[in-house]
N, C-alpha and C. Protein backbone atom coordinates (compact mmCIF):
# COMPACT_ATOMS: atom_id res chain seq x y z
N UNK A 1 82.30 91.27 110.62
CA UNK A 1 81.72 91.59 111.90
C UNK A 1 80.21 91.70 111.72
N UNK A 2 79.28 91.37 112.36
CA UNK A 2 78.00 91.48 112.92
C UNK A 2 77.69 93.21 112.89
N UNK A 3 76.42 93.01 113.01
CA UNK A 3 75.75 94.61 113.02
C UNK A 3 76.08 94.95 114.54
N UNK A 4 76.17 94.53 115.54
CA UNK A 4 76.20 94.59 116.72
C UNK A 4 77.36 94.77 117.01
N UNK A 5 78.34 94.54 116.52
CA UNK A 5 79.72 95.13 116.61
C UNK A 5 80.07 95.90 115.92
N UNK A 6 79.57 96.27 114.66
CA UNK A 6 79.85 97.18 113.92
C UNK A 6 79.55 98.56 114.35
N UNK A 7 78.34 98.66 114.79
CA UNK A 7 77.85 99.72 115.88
C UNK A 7 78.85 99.88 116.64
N UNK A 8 79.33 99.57 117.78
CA UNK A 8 79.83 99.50 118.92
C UNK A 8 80.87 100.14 118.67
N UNK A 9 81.79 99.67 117.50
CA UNK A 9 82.74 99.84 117.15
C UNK A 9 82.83 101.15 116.29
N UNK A 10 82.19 101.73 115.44
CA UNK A 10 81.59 103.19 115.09
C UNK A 10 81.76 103.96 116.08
N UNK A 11 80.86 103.91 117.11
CA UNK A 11 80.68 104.72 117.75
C UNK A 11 81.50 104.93 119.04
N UNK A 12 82.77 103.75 119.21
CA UNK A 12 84.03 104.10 119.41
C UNK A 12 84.57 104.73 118.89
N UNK A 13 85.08 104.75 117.70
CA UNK A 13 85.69 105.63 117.05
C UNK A 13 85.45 106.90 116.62
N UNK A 14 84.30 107.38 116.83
CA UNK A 14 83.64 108.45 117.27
C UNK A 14 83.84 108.67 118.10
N UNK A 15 84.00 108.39 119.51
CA UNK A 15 83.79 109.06 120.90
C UNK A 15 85.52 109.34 120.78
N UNK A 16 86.08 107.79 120.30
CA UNK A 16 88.03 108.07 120.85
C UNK A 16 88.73 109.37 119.74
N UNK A 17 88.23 109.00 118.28
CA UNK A 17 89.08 109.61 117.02
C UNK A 17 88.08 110.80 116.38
N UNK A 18 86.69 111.10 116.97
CA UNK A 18 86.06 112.60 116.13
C UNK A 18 86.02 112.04 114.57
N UNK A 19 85.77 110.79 114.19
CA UNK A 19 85.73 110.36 112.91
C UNK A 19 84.27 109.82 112.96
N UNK A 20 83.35 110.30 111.71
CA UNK A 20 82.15 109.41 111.35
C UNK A 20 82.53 108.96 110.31
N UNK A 21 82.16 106.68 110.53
CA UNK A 21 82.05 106.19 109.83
C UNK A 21 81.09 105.94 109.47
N UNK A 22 81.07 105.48 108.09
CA UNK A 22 80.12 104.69 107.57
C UNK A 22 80.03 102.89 107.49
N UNK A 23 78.98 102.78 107.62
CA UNK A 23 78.58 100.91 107.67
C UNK A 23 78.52 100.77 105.82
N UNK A 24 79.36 99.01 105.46
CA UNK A 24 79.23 98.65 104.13
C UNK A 24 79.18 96.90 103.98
N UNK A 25 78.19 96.70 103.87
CA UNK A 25 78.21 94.98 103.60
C UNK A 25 78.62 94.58 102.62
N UNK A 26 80.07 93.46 102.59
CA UNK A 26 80.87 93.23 101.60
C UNK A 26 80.47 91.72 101.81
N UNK A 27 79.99 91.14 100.74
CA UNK A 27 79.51 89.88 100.59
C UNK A 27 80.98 88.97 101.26
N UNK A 28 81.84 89.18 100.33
CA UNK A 28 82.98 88.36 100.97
C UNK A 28 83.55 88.13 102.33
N UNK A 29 83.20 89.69 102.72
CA UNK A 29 83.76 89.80 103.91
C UNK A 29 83.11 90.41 105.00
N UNK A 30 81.74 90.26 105.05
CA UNK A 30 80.58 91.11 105.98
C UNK A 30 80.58 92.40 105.97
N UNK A 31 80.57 93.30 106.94
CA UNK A 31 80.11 94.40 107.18
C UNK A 31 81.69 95.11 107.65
N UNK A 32 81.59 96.04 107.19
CA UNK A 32 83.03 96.80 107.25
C UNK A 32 82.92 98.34 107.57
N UNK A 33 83.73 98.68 108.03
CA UNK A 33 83.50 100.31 108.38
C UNK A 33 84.76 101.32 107.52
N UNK A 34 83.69 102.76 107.09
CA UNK A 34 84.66 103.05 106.05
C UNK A 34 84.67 104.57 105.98
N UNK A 35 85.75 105.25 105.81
CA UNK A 35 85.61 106.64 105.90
C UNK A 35 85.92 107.20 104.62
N UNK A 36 85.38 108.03 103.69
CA UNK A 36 86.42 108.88 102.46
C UNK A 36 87.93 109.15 102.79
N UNK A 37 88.76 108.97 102.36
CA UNK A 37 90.27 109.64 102.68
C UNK A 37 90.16 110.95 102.15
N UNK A 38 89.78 111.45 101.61
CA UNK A 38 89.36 112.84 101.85
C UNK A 38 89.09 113.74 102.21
N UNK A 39 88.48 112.92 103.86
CA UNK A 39 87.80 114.13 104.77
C UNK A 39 88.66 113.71 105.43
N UNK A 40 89.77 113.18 106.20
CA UNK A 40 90.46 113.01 106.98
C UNK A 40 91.48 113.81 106.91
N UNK A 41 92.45 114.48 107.54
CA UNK A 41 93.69 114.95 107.51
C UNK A 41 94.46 114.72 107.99
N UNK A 42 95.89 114.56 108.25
CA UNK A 42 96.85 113.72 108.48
C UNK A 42 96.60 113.18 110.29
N UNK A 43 96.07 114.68 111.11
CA UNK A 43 96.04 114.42 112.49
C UNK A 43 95.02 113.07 112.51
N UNK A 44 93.84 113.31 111.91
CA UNK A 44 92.81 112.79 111.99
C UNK A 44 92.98 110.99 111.33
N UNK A 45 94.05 110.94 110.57
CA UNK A 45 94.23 109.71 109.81
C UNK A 45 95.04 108.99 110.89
N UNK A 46 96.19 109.71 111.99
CA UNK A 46 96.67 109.32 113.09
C UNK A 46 96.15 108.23 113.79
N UNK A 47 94.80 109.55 114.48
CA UNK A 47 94.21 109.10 115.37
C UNK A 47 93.63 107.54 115.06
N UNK A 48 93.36 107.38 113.82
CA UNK A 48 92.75 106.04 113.42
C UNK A 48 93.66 105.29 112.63
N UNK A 49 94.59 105.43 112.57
CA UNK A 49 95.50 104.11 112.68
C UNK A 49 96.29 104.07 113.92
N UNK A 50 96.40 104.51 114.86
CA UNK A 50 97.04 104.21 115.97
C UNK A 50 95.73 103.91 116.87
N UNK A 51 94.56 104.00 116.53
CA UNK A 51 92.76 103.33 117.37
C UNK A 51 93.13 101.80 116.60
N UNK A 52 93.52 101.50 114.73
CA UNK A 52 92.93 100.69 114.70
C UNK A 52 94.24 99.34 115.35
N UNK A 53 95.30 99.84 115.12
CA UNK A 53 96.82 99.50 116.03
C UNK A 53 96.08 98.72 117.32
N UNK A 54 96.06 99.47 118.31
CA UNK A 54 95.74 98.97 120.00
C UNK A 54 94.73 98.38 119.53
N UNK A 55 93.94 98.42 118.78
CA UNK A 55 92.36 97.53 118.92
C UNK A 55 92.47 96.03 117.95
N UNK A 56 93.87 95.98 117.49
CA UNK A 56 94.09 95.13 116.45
C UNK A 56 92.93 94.61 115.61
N UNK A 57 92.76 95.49 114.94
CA UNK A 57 91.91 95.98 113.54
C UNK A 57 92.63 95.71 112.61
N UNK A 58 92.02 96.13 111.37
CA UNK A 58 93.00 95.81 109.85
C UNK A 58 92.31 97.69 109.73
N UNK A 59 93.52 98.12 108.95
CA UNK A 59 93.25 99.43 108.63
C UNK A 59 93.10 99.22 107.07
N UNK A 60 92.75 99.29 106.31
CA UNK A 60 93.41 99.05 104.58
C UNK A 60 92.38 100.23 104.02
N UNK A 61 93.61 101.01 102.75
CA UNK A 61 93.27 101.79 101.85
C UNK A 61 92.58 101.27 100.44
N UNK A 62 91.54 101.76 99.78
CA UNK A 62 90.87 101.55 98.48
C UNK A 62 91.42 102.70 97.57
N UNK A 63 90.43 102.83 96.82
CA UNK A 63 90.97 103.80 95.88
C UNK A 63 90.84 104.77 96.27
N UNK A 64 89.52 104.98 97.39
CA UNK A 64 88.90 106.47 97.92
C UNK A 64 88.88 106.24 99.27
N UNK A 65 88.77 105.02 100.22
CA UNK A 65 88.27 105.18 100.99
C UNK A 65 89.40 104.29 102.33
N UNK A 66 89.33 104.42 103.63
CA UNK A 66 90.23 103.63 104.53
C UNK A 66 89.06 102.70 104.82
N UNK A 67 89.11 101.72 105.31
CA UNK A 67 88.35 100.84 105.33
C UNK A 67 88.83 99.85 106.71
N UNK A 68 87.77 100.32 107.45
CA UNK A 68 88.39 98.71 109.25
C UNK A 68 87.22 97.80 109.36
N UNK A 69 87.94 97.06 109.43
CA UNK A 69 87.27 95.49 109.76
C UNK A 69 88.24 94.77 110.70
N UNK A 70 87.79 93.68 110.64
CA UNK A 70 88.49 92.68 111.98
C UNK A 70 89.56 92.08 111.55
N UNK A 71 89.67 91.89 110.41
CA UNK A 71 90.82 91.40 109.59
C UNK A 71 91.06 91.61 108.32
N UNK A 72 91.75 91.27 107.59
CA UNK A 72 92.16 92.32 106.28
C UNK A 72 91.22 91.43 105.16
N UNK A 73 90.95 92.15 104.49
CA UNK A 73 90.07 92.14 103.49
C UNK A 73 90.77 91.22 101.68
N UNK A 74 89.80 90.66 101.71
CA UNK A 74 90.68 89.71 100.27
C UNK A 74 90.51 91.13 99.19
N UNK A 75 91.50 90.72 98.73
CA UNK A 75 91.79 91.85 97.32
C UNK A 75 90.85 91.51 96.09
């Protein structure tokens, strides 16, 4: 995704899920949005997989972090 959607899309998920993400430019796969799984708690992990569900997003876990983009990310 573009910087211009990446925004947009942040700060959806802010207004819908009370989650701040962070912006990460992945050469392979552009710009991706990403939270610690750490600071989330189960309500809060809900809310953003059932945001990234209806918005048909890719939700995917790292070692530390959930990670949405527009489509799923090469391994």
């Amino acid at each position: 995704m573009n910087v211009s959607e990446a925004m947009k899309l942040k700060t959806k998920i802010k207004t819908s899920c009370g989650i701040d993400l962070k912006m990460l430019d992945i050469p392979e796969d552009g710009l991706v949005l990403y939270v610690e799984r750490k600071t989330l708690d189960i309500g809060a992990y809900k809310l953003l997989a059932d945001f990234t569900a209806q918005n048909d997003l890719s939700l995917q876990l790292d070692m530390v972090n959930f990670i949405i983009s527009t489509r799923a990310l090469k391994q």
